[in-house]
Protein backbone atom coordinates (compact mmCIF):
# COMPACT_ATOMS: atom_id res chain seq x y z
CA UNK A 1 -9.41 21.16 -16.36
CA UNK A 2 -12.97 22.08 -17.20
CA UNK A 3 -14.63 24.55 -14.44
CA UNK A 4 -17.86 22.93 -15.30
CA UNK A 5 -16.90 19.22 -15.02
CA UNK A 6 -15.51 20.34 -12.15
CA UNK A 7 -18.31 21.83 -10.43
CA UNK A 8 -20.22 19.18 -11.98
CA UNK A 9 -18.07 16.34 -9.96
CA UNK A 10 -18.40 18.56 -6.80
CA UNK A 11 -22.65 18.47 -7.32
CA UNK A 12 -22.85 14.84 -7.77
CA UNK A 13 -20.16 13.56 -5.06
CA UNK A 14 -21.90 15.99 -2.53
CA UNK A 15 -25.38 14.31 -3.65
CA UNK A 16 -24.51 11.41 -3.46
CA UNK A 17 -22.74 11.41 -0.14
CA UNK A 18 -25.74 13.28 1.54
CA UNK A 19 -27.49 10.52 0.33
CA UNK A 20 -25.24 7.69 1.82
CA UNK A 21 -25.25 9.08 5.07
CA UNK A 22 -29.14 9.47 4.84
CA UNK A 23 -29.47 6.18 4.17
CA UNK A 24 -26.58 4.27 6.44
CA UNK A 25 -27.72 7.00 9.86
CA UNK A 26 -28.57 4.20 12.80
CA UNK A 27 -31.22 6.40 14.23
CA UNK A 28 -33.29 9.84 13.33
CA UNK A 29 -31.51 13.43 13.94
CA UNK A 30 -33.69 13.92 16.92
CA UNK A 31 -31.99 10.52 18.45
CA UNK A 32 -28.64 11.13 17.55
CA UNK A 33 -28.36 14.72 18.85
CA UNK A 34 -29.73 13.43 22.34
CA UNK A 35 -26.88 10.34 22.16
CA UNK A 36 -24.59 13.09 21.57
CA UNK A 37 -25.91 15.08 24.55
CA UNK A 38 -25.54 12.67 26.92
CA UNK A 39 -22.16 10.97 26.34
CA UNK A 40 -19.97 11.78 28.73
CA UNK A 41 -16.92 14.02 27.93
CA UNK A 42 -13.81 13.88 29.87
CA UNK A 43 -10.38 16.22 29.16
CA UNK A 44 -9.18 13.52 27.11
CA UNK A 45 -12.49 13.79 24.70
CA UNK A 46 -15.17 11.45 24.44
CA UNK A 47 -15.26 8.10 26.55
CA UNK A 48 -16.43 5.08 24.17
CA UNK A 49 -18.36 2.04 25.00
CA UNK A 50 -15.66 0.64 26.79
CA UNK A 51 -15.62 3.29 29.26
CA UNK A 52 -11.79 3.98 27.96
CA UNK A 53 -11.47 7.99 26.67
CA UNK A 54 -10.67 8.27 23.15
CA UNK A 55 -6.63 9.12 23.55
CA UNK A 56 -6.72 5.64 24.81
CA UNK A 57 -8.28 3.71 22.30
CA UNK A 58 -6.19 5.56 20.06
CA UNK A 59 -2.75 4.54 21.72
CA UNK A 60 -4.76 1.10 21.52
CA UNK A 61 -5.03 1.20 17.93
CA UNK A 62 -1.38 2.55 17.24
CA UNK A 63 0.43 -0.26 19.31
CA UNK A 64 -1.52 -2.61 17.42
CA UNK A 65 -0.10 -0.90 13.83
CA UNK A 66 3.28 -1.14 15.28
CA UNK A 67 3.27 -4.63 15.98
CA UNK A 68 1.70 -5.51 12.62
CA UNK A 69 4.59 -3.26 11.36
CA UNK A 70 6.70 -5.33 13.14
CA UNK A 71 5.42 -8.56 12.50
CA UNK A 72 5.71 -7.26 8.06
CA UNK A 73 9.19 -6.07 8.26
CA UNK A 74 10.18 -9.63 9.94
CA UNK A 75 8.14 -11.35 7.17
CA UNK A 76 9.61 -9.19 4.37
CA UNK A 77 13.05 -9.85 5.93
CA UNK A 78 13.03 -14.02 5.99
CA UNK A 79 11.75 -13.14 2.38
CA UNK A 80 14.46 -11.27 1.09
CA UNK A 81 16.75 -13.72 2.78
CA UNK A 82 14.87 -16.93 1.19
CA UNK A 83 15.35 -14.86 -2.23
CA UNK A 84 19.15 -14.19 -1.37
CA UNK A 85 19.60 -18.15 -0.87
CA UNK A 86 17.53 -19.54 -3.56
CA UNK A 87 17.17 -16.80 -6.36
CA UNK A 88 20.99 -15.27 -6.49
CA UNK A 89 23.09 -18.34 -7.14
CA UNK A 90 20.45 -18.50 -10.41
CA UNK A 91 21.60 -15.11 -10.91
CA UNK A 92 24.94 -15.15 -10.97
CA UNK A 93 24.85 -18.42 -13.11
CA UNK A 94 22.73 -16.61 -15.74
CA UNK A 95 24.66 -13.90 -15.90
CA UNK A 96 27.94 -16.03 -16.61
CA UNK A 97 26.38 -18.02 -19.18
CA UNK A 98 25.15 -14.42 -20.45
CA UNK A 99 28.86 -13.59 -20.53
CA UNK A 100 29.85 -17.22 -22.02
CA UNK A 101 27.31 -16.26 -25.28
CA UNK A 102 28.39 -12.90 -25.37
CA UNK A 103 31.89 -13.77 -26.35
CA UNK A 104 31.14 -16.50 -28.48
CA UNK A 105 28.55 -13.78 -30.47
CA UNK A 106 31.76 -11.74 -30.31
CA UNK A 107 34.50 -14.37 -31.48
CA UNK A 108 32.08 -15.53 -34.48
CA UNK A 109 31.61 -11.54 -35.73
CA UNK A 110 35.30 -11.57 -36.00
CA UNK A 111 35.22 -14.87 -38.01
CA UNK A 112 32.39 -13.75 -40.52
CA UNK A 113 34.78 -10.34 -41.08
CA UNK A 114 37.65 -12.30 -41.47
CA UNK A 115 35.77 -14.63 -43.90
CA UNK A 116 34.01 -11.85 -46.24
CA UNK A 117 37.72 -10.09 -46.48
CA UNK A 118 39.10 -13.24 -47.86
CA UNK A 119 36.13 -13.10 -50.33
């Protein structure tokens, strides 16, 4: 890799995120700081809107993933058994009318040798 591009990637992506948090900031420095200044801070770090502290909006947020976890493997499992019901009687089928041509491909090899000795 090229130092330069490199460097190069680092200077714009740095630019340009300055600039995105310029522009998306809900109020000035000044008025942010203060915010900050006031919140209150308990052991558990800081309280949100919903005067819950921060641990608990994050056990919150990881039941919630481990029910929608839940909720996908379920799905994925009725799918794989839909597919086991529907899909892998086709299968086996295909694969024993695969093994049906197969040996007639073999048995008329053996006819066309037989036939081009006799020639």
């Amino acid at each position: 890799m090229d130092l330069k591009s490199l460097f190069a990637g680092m200077f714009t992506g740095s630019i340009a995120s300055s600039l995105i948090i310029l522009f998306t900031t809900p109020a000035s420095g000044p008025a942010v700081r203060h915010s900050i200044k006031k919140s209150e801070w308990t052991r558990a770090g800081l309280k949100s809107s919903t005067n819950k502290s921060a641990m608990e909006d994050w056990q919150y947020a990881a039941t919630e993933g481990f029910q929608a976890f839940d909720v996908l493997t379920k799905e994925m499992k009725k799918t794989y058994k839909r597919y086991k019901q529907e899909v892998e009687p086709e299968v086996a089928s295909i694969q024993e009318q695969v093994k049906d041509i197969s040996e007639s491909i073999s048995q008329l090899n053996k006819q066309i040798k037989k036939e081009t000795r006799r020639s």
